[in-house]
PDB file of N, CA and C in Angstrom:
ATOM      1  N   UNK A   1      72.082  33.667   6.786  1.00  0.00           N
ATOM      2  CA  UNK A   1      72.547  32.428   7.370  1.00  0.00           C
ATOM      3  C   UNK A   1      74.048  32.318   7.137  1.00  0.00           C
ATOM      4  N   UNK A   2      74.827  32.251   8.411  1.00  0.00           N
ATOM      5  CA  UNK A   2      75.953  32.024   7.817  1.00  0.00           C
ATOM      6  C   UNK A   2      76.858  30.745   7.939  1.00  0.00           C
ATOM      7  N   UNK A   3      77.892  30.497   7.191  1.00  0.00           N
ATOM      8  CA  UNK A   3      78.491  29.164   6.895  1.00  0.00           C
ATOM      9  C   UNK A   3      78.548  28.025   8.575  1.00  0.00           C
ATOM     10  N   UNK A   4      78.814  28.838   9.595  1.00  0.00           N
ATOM     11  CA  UNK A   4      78.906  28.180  11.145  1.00  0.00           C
ATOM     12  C   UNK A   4      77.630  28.259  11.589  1.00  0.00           C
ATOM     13  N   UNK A   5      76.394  28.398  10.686  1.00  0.00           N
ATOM     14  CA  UNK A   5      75.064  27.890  11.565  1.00  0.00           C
ATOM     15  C   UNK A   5      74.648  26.513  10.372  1.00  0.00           C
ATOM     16  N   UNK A   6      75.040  26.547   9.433  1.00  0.00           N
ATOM     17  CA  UNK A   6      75.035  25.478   8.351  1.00  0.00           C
ATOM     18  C   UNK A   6      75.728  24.592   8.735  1.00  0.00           C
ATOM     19  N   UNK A   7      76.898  24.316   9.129  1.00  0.00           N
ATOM     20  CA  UNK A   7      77.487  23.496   9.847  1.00  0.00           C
ATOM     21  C   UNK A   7      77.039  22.989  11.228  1.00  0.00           C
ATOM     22  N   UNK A   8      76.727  24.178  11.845  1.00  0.00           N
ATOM     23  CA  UNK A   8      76.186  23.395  12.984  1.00  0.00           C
ATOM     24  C   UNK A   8      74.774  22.575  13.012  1.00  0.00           C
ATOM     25  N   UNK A   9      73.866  22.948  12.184  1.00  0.00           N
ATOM     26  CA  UNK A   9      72.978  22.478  11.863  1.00  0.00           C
ATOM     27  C   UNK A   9      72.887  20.758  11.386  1.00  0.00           C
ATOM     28  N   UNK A  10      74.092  21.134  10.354  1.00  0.00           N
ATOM     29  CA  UNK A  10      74.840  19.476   9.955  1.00  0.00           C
ATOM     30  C   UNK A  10      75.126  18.848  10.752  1.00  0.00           C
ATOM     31  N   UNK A  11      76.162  19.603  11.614  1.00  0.00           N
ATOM     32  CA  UNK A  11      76.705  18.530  12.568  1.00  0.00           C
ATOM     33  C   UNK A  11      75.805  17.811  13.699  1.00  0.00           C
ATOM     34  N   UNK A  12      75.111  18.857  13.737  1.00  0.00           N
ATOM     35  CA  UNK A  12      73.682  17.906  15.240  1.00  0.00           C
ATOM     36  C   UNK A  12      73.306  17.307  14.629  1.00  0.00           C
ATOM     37  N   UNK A  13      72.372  17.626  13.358  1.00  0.00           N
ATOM     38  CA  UNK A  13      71.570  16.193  12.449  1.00  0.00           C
ATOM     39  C   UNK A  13      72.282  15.075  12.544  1.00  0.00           C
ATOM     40  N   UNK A  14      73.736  15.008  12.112  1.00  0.00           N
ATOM     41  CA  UNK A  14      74.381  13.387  11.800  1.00  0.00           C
ATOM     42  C   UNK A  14      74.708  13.179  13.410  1.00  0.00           C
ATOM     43  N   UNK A  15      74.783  14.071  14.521  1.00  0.00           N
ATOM     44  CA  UNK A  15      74.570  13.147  15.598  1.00  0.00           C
ATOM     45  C   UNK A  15      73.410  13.297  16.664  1.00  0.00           C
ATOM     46  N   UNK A  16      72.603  13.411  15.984  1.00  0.00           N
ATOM     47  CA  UNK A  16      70.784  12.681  16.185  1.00  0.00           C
ATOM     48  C   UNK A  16      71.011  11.599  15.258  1.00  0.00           C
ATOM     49  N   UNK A  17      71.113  11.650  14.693  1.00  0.00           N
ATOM     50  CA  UNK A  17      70.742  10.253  13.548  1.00  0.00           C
ATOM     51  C   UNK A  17      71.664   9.476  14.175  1.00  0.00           C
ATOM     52  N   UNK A  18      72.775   9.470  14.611  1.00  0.00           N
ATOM     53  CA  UNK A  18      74.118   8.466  15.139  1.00  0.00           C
ATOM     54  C   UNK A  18      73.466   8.101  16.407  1.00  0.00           C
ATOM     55  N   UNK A  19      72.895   8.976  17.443  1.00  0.00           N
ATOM     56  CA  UNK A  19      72.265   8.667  18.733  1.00  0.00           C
ATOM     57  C   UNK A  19      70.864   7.895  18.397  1.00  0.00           C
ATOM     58  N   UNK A  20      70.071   8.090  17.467  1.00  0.00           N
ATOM     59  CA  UNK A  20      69.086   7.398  17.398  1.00  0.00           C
ATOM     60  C   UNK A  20      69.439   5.973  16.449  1.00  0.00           C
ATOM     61  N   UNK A  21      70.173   5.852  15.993  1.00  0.00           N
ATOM     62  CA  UNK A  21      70.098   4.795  15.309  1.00  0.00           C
ATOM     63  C   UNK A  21      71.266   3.647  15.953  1.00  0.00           C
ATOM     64  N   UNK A  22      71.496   4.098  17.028  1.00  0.00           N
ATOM     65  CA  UNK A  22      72.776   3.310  17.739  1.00  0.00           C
ATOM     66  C   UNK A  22      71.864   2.258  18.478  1.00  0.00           C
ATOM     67  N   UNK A  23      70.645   2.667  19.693  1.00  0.00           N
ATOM     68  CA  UNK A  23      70.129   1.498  20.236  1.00  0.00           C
ATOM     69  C   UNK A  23      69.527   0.469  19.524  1.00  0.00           C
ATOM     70  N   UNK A  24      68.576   0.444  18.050  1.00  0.00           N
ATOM     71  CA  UNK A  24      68.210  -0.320  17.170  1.00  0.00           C
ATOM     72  C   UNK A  24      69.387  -1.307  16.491  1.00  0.00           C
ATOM     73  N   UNK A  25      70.348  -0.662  16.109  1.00  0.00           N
ATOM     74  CA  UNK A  25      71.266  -1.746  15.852  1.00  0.00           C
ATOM     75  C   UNK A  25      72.680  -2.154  16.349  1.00  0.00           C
ATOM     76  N   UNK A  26      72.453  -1.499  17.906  1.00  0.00           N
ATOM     77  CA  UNK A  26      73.259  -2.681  18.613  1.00  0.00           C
ATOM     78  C   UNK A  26      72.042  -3.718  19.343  1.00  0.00           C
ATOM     79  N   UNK A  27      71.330  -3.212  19.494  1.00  0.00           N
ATOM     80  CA  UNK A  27      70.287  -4.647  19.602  1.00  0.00           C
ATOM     81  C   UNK A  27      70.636  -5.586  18.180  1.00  0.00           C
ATOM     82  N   UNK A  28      70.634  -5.424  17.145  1.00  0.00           N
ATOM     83  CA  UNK A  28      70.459  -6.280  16.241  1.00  0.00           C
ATOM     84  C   UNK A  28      71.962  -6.659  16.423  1.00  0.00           C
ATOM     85  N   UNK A  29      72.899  -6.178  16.145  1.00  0.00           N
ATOM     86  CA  UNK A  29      74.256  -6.516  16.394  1.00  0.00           C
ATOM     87  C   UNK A  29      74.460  -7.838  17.508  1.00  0.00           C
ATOM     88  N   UNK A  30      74.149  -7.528  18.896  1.00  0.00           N
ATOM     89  CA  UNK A  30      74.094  -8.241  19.950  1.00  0.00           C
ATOM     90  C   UNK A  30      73.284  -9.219  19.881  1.00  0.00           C
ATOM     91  N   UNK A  31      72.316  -9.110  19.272  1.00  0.00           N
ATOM     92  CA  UNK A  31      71.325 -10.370  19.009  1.00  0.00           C
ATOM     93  C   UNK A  31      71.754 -11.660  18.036  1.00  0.00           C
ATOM     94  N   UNK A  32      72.374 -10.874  16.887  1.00  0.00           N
ATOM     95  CA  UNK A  32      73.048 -11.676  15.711  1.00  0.00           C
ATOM     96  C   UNK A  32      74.066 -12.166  16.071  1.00  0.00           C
ATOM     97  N   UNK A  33      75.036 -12.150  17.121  1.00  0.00           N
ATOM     98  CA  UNK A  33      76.115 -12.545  17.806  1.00  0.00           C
ATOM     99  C   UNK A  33      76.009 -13.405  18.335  1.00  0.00           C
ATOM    100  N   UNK A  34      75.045 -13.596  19.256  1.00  0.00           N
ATOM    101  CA  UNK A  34      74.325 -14.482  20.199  1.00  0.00           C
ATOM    102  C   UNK A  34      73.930 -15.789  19.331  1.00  0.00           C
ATOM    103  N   UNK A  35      73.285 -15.094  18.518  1.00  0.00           N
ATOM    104  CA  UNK A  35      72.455 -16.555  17.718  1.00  0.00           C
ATOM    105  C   UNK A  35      73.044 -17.006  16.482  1.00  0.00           C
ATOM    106  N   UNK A  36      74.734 -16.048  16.387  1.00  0.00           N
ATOM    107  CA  UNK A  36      75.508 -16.967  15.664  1.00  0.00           C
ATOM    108  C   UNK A  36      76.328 -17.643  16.296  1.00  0.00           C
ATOM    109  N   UNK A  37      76.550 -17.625  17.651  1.00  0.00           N
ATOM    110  CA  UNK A  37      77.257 -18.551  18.686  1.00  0.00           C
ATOM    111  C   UNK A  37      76.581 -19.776  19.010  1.00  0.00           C
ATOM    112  N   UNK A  38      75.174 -19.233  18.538  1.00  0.00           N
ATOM    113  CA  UNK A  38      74.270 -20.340  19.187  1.00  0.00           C
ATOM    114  C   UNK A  38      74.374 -21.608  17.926  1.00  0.00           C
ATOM    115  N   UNK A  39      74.310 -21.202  16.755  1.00  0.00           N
ATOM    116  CA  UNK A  39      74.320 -21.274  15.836  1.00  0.00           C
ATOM    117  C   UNK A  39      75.130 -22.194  15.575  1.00  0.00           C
ATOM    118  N   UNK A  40      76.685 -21.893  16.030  1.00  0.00           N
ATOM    119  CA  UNK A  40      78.069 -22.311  15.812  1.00  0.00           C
ATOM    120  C   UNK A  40      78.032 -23.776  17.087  1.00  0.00           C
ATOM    121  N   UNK A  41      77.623 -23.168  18.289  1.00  0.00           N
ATOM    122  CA  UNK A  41      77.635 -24.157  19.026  1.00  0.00           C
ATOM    123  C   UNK A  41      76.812 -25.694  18.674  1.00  0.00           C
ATOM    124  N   UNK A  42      75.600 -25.358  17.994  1.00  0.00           N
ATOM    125  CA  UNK A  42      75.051 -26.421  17.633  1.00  0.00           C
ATOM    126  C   UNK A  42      75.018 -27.117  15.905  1.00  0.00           C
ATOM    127  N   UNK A  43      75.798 -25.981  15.239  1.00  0.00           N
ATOM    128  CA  UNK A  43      76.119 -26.825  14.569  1.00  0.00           C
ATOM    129  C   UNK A  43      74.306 -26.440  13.312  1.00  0.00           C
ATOM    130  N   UNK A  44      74.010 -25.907  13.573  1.00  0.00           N
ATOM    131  CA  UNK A  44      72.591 -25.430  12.969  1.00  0.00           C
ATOM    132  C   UNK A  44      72.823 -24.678  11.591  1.00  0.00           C
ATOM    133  N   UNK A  45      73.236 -25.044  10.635  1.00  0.00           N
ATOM    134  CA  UNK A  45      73.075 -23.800   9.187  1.00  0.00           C
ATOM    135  C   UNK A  45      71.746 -23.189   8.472  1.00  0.00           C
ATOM    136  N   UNK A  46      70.969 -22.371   9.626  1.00  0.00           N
ATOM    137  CA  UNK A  46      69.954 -22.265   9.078  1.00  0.00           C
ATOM    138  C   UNK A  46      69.922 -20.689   9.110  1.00  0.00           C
ATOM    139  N   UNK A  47      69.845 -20.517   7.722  1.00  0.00           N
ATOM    140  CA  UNK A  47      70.301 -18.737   7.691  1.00  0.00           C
ATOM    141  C   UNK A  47      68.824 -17.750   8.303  1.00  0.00           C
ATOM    142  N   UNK A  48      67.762 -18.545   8.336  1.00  0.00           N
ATOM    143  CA  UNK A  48      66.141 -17.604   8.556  1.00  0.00           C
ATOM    144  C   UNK A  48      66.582 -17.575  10.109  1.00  0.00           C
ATOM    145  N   UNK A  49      66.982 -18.302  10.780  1.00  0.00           N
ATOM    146  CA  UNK A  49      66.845 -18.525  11.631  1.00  0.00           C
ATOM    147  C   UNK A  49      67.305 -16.862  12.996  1.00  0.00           C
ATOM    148  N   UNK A  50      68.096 -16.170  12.331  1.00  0.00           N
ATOM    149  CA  UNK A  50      68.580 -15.255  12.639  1.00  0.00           C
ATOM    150  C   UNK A  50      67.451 -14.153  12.705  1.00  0.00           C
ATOM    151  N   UNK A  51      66.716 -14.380  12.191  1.00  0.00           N
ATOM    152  CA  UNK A  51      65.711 -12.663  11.412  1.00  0.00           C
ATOM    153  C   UNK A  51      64.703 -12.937  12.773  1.00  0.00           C
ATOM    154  N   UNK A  52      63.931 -13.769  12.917  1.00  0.00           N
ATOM    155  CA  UNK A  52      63.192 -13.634  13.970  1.00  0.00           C
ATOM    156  C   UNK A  52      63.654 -12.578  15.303  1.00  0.00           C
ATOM    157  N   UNK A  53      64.745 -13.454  15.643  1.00  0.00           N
ATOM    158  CA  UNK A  53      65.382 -12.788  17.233  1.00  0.00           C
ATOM    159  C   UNK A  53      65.879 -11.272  16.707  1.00  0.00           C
ATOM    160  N   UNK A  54      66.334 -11.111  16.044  1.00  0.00           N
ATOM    161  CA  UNK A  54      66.504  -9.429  15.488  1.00  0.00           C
ATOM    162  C   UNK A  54      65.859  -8.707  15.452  1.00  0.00           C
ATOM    163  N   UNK A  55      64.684  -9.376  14.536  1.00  0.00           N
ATOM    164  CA  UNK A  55      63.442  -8.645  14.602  1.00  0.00           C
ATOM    165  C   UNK A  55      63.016  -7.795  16.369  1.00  0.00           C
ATOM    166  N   UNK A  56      62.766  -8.970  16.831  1.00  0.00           N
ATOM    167  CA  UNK A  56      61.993  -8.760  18.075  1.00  0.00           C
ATOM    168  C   UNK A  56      62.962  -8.026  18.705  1.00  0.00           C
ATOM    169  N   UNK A  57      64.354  -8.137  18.711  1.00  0.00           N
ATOM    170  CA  UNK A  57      65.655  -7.142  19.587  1.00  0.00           C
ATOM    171  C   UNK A  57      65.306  -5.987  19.337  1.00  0.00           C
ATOM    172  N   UNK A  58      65.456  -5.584  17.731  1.00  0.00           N
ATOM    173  CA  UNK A  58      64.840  -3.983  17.462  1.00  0.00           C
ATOM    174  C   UNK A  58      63.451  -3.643  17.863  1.00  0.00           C
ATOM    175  N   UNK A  59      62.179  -4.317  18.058  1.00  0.00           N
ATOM    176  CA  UNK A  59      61.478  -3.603  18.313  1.00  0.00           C
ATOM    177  C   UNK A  59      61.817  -3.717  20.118  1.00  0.00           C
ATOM    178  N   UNK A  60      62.063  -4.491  20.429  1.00  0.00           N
ATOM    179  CA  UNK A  60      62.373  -4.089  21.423  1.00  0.00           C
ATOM    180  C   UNK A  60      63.065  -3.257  22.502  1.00  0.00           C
ATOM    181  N   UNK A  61      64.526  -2.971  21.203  1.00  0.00           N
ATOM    182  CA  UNK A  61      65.155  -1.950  21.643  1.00  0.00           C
ATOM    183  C   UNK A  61      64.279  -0.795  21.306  1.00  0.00           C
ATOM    184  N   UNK A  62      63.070  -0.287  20.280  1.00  0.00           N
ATOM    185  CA  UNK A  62      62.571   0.747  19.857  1.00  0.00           C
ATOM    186  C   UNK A  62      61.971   1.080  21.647  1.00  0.00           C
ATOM    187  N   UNK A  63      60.614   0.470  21.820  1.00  0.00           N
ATOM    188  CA  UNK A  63      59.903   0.190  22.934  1.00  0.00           C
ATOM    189  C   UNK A  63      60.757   1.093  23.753  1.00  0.00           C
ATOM    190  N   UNK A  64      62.140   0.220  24.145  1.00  0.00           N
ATOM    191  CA  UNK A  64      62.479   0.734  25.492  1.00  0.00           C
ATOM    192  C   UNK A  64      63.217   2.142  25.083  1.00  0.00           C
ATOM    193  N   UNK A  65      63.735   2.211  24.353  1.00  0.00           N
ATOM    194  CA  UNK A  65      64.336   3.332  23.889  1.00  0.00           C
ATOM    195  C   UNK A  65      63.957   4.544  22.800  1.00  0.00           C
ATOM    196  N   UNK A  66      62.832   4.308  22.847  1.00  0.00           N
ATOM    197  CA  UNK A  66      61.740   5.433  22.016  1.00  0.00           C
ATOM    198  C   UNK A  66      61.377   6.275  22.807  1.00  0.00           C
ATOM    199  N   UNK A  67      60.856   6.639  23.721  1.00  0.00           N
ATOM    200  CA  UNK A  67      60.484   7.699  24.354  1.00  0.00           C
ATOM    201  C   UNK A  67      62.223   8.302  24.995  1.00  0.00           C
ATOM    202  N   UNK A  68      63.342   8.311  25.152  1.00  0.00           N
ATOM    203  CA  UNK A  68      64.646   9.054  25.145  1.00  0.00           C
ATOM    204  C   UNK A  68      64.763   9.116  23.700  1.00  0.00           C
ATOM    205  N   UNK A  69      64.230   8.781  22.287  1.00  0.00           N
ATOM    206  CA  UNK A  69      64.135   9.022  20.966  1.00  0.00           C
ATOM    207  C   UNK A  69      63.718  10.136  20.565  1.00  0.00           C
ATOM    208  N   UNK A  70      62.275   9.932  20.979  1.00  0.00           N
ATOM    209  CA  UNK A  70      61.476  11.307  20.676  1.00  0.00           C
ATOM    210  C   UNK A  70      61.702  12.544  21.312  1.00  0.00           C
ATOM    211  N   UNK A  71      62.145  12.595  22.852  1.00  0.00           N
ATOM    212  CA  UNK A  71      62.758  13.594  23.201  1.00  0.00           C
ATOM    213  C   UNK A  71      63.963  13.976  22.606  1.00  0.00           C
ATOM    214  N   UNK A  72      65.388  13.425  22.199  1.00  0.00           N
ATOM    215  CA  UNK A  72      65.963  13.818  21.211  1.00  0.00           C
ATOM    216  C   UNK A  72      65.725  14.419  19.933  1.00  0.00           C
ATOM    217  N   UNK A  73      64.765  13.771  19.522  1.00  0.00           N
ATOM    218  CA  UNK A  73      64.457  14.401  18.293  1.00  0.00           C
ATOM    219  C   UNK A  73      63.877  15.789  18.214  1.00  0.00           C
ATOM    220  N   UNK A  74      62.699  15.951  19.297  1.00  0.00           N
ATOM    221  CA  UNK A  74      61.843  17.013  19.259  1.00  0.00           C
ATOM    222  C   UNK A  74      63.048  18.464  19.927  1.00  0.00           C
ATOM    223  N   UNK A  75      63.908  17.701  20.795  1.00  0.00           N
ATOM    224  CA  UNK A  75      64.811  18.665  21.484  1.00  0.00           C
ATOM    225  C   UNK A  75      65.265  19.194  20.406  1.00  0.00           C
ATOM    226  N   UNK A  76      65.820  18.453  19.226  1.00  0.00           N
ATOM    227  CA  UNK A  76      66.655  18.947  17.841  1.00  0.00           C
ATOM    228  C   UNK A  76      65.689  20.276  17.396  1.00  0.00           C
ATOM    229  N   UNK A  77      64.603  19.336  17.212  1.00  0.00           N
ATOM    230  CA  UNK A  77      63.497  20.087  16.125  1.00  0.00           C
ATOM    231  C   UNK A  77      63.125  21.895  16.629  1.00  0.00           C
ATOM    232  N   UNK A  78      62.899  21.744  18.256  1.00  0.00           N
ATOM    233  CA  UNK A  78      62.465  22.297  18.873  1.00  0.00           C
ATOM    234  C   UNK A  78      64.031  23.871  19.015  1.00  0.00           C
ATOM    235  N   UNK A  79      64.665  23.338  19.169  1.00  0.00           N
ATOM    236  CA  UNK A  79      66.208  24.296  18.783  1.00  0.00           C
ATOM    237  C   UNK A  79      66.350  24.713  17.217  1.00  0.00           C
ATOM    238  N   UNK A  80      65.926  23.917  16.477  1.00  0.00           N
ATOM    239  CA  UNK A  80      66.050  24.540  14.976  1.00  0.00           C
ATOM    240  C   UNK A  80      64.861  25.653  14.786  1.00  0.00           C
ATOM    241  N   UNK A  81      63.544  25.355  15.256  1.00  0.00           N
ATOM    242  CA  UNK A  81      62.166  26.267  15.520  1.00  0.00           C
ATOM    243  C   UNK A  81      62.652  27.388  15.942  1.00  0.00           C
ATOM    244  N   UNK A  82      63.415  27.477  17.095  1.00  0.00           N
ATOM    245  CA  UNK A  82      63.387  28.621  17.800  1.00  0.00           C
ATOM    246  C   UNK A  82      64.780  29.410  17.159  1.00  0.00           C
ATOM    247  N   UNK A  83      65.496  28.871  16.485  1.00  0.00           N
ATOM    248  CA  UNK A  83      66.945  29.403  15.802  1.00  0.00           C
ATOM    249  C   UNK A  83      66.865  30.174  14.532  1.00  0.00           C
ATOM    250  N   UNK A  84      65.489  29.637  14.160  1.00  0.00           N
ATOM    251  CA  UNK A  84      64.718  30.656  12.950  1.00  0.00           C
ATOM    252  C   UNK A  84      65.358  32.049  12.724  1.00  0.00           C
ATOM    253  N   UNK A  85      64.898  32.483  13.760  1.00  0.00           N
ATOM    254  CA  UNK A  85      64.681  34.029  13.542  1.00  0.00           C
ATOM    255  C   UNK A  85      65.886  34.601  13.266  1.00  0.00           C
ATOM    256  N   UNK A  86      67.091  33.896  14.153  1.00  0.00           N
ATOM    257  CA  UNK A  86      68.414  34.585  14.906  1.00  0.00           C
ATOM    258  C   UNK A  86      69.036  34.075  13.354  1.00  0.00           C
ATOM    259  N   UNK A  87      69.070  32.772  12.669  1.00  0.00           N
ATOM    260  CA  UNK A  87      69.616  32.987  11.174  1.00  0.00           C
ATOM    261  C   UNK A  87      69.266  33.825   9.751  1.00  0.00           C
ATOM    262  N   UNK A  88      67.803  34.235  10.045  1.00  0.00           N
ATOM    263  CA  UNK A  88      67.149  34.931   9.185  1.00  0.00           C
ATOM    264  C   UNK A  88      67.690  36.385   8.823  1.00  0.00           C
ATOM    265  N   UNK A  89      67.763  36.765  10.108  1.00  0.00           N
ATOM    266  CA  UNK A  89      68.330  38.228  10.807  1.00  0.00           C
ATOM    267  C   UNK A  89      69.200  38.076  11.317  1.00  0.00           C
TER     268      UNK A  89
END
């Protein structure tokens, strides 16, 4: 194995993890924005009040954006499987 398949290996992992973890929390980001405007506009100091709509943003962003997830991922997985041999030898 040499030092430029170790690296490359690194470098896709941290951007799978950067691509998968971007739609979950800009949903939460965008959601928490919203309902601290909402928040601000009315004058409401109620800190729980935030976790609900987040909640439901991330699974919602999961939902819609899980199946382009799992194909990322398996695409990763599925290139490291087959890269076996060619670092071994």
């Amino acid at each position: 194995m040499t030092p430029e398949s170790v690296l490359w290996i690194a470098q896709h992992a941290l951007e799978i993890t950067l691509l998968m973890s971007a739609p979950p929390l800009l949903a939460a980001l965008l959601t928490g924005l919203l309902v601290s405007v909402f928040q601000a506009a009315t004058q409401i100091n109620e800190m729980t009040l935030s976790f609900i709509p987040k909640l439901l943003a991330i699974f919602g962003a999961l939902v819609l954006f899980g199946p382009w997830m799992l194909a990322l991922l398996l695409d990763y997985i599925r290139d490291l499987f087959t890269g076996i041999p060619g670092m071994i030898g």
